[in-house]
C-alpha atoms as a PDB file:
ATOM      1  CA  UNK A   1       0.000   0.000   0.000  1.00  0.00           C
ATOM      2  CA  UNK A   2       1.408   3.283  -0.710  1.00  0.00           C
ATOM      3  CA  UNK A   3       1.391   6.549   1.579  1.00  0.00           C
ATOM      4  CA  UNK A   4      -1.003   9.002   0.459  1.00  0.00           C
ATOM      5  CA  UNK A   5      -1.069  12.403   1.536  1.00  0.00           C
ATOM      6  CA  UNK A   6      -4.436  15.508   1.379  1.00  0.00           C
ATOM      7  CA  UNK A   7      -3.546  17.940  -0.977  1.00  0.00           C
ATOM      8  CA  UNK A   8      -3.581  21.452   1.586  1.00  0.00           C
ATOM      9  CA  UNK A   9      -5.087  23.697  -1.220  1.00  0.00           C
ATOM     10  CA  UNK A  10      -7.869  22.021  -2.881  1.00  0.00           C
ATOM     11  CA  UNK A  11      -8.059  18.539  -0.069  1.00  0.00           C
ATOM     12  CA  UNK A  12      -7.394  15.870  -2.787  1.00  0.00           C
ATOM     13  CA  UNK A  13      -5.919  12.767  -1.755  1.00  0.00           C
ATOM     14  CA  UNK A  14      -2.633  11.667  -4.069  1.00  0.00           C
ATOM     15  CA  UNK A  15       0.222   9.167  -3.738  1.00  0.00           C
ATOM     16  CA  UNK A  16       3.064  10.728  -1.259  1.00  0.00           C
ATOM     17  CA  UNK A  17       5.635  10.005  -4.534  1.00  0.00           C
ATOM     18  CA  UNK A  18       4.116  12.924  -6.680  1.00  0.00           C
ATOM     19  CA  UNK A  19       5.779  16.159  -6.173  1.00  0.00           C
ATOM     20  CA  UNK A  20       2.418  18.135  -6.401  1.00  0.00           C
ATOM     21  CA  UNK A  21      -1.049  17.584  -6.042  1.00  0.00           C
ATOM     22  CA  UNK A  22      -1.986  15.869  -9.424  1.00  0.00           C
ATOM     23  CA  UNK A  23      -5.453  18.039  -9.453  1.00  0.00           C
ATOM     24  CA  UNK A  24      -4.462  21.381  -8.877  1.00  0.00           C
ATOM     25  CA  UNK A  25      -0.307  21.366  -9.062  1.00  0.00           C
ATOM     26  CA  UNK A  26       0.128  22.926  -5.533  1.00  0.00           C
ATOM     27  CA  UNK A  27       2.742  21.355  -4.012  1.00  0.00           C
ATOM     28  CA  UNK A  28       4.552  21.084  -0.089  1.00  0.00           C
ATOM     29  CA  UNK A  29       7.302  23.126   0.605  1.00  0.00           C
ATOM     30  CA  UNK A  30       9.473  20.032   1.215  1.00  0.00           C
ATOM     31  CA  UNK A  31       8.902  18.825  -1.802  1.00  0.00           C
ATOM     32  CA  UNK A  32       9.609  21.861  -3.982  1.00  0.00           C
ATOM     33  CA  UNK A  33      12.844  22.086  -1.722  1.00  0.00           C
ATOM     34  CA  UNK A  34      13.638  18.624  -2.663  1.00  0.00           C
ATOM     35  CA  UNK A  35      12.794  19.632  -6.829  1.00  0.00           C
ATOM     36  CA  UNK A  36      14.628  22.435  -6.616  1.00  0.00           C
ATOM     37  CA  UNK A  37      17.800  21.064  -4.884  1.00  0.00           C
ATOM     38  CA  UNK A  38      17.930  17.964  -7.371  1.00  0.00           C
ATOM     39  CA  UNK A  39      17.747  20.413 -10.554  1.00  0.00           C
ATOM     40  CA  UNK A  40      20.335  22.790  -8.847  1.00  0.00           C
ATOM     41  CA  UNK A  41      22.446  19.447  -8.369  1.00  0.00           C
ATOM     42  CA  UNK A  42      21.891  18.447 -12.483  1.00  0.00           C
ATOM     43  CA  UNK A  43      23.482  21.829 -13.432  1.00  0.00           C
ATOM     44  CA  UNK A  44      26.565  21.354 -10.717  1.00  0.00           C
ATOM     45  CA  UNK A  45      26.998  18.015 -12.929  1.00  0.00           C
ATOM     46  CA  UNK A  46      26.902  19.433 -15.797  1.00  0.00           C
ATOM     47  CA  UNK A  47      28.699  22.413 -14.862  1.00  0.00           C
ATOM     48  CA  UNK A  48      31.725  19.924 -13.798  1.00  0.00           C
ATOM     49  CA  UNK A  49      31.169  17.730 -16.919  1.00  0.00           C
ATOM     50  CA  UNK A  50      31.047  20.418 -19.146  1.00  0.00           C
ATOM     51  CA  UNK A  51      33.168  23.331 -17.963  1.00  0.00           C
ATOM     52  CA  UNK A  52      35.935  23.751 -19.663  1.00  0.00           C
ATOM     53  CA  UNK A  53      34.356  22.960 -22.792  1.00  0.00           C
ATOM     54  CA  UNK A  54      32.077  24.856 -22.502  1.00  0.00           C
ATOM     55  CA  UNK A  55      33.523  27.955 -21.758  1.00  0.00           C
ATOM     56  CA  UNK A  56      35.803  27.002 -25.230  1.00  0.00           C
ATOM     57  CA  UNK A  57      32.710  26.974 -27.081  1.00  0.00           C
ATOM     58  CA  UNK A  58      31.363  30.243 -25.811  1.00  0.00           C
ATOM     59  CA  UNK A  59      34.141  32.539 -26.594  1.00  0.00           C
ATOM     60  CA  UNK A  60      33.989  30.887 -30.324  1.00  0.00           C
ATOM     61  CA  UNK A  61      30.867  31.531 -30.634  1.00  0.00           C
ATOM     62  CA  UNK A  62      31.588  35.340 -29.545  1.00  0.00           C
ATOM     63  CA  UNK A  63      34.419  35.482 -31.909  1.00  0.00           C
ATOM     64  CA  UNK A  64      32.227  34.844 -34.849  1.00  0.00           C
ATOM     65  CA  UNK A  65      29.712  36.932 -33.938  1.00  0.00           C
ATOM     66  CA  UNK A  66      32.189  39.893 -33.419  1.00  0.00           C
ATOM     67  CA  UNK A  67      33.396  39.016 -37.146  1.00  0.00           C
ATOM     68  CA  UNK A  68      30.267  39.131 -38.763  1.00  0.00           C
ATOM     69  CA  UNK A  69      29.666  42.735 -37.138  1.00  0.00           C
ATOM     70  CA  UNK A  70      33.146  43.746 -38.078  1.00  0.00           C
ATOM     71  CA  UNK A  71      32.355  42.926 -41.663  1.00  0.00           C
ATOM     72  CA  UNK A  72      28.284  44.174 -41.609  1.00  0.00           C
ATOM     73  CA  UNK A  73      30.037  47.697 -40.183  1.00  0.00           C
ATOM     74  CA  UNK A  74      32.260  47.533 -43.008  1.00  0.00           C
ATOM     75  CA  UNK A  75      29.694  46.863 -45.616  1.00  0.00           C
ATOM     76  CA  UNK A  76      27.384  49.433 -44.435  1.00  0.00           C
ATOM     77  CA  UNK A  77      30.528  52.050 -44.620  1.00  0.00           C
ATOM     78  CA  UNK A  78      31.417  50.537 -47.718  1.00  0.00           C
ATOM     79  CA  UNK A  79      27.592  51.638 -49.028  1.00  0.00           C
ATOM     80  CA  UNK A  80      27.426  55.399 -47.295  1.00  0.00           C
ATOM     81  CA  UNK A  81      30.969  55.852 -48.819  1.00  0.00           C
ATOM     82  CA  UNK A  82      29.734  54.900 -51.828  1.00  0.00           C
ATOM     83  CA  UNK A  83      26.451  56.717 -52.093  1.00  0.00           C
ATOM     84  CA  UNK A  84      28.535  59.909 -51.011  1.00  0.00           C
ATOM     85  CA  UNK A  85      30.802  59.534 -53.561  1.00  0.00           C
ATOM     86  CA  UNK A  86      27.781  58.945 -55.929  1.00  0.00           C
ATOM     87  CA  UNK A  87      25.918  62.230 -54.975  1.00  0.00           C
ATOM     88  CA  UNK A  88      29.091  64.059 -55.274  1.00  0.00           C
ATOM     89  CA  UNK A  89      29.546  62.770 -58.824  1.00  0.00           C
ATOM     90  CA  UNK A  90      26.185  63.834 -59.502  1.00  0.00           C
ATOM     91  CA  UNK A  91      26.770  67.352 -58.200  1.00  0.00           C
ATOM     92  CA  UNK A  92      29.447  68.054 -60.124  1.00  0.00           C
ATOM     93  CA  UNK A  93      28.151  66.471 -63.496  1.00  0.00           C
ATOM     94  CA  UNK A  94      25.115  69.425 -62.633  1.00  0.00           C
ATOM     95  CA  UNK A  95      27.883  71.943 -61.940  1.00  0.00           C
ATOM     96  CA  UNK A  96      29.724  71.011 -65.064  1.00  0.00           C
ATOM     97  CA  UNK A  97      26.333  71.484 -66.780  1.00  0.00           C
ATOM     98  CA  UNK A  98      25.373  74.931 -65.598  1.00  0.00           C
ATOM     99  CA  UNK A  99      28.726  76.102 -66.433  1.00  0.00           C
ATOM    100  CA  UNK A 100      28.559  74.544 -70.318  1.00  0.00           C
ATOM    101  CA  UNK A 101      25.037  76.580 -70.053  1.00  0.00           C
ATOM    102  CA  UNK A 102      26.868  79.639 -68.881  1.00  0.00           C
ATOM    103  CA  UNK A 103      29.391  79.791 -71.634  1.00  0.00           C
ATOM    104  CA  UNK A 104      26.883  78.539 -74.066  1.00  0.00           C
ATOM    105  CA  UNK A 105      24.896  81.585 -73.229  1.00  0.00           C
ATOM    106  CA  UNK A 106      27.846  83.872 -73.712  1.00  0.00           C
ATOM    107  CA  UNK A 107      28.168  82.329 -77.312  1.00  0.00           C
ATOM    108  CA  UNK A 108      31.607  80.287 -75.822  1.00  0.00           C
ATOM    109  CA  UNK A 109      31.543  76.605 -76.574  1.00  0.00           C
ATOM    110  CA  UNK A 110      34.024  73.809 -74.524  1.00  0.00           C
ATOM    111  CA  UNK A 111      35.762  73.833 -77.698  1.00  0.00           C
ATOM    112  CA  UNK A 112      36.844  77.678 -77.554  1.00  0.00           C
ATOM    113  CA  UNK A 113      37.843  76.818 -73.944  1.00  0.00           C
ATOM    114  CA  UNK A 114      39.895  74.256 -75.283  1.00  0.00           C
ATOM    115  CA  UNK A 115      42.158  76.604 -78.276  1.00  0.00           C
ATOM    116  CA  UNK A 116      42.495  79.010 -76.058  1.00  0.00           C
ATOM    117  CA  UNK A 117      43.857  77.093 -73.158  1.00  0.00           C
ATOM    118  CA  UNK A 118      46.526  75.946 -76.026  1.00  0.00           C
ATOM    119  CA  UNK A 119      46.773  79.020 -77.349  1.00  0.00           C
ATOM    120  CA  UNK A 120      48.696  80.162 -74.218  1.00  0.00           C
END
């Protein structure tokens, strides 16, 4: 025959084996002491079992997540510098424009510039 014990939130009787109360989950102090204890004892185990390798495996892991922001930072520079350079370009081209319009409008085309700068 096995020891049963009344549940002391909802009155139930269960089997004294069970951790909680199979009705409503509440269970004795003692045994949540006990759970908790033999869970905190599975992670000293593992903690001892797995240690060193474990600690190996972590600071891999950090070194290739540190790489893959070192090269997304680059990229992403890589991109501003680029679309600076390309809005730059693009000013200039407009400048270049506005001064072939100037000249044009003083009746002096690129290729007057041109003879005169040899002319000199």
């Amino acid at each position: 025959m096995t020891k049963m014990i009344k549940c002391v939130s909802c009155g139930a009787d269960y089997e004294a084996k069970l951790v909680r109360c199979p009705y409503c989950g509440t269970a004795p102090l003692a045994a949540e002491e006990d759970e908790y204890m033999d869970k905190l004892e599975d992670v000293r185990r593992d903690l001892e079992e797995y240690g060193s390798e474990g600690s190996r495996e972590l600071k891999r892991g950090l070194g290739k997540t540190a790489l893959i922001t070192i090269v997304a930072l680059l990229v992403i520079a890589i991109l501003i510098a680029c679309s600076i350079w390309i809005t730059g370009a693009g000013r200039r081209s407009d400048g270049q424009r506005k001064k072939e319009e100037f000249l044009t409008n003083q009746g002096i085309t690129t290729g007057m510039l041109e003879e005169s700068v040899y002319a000199v």
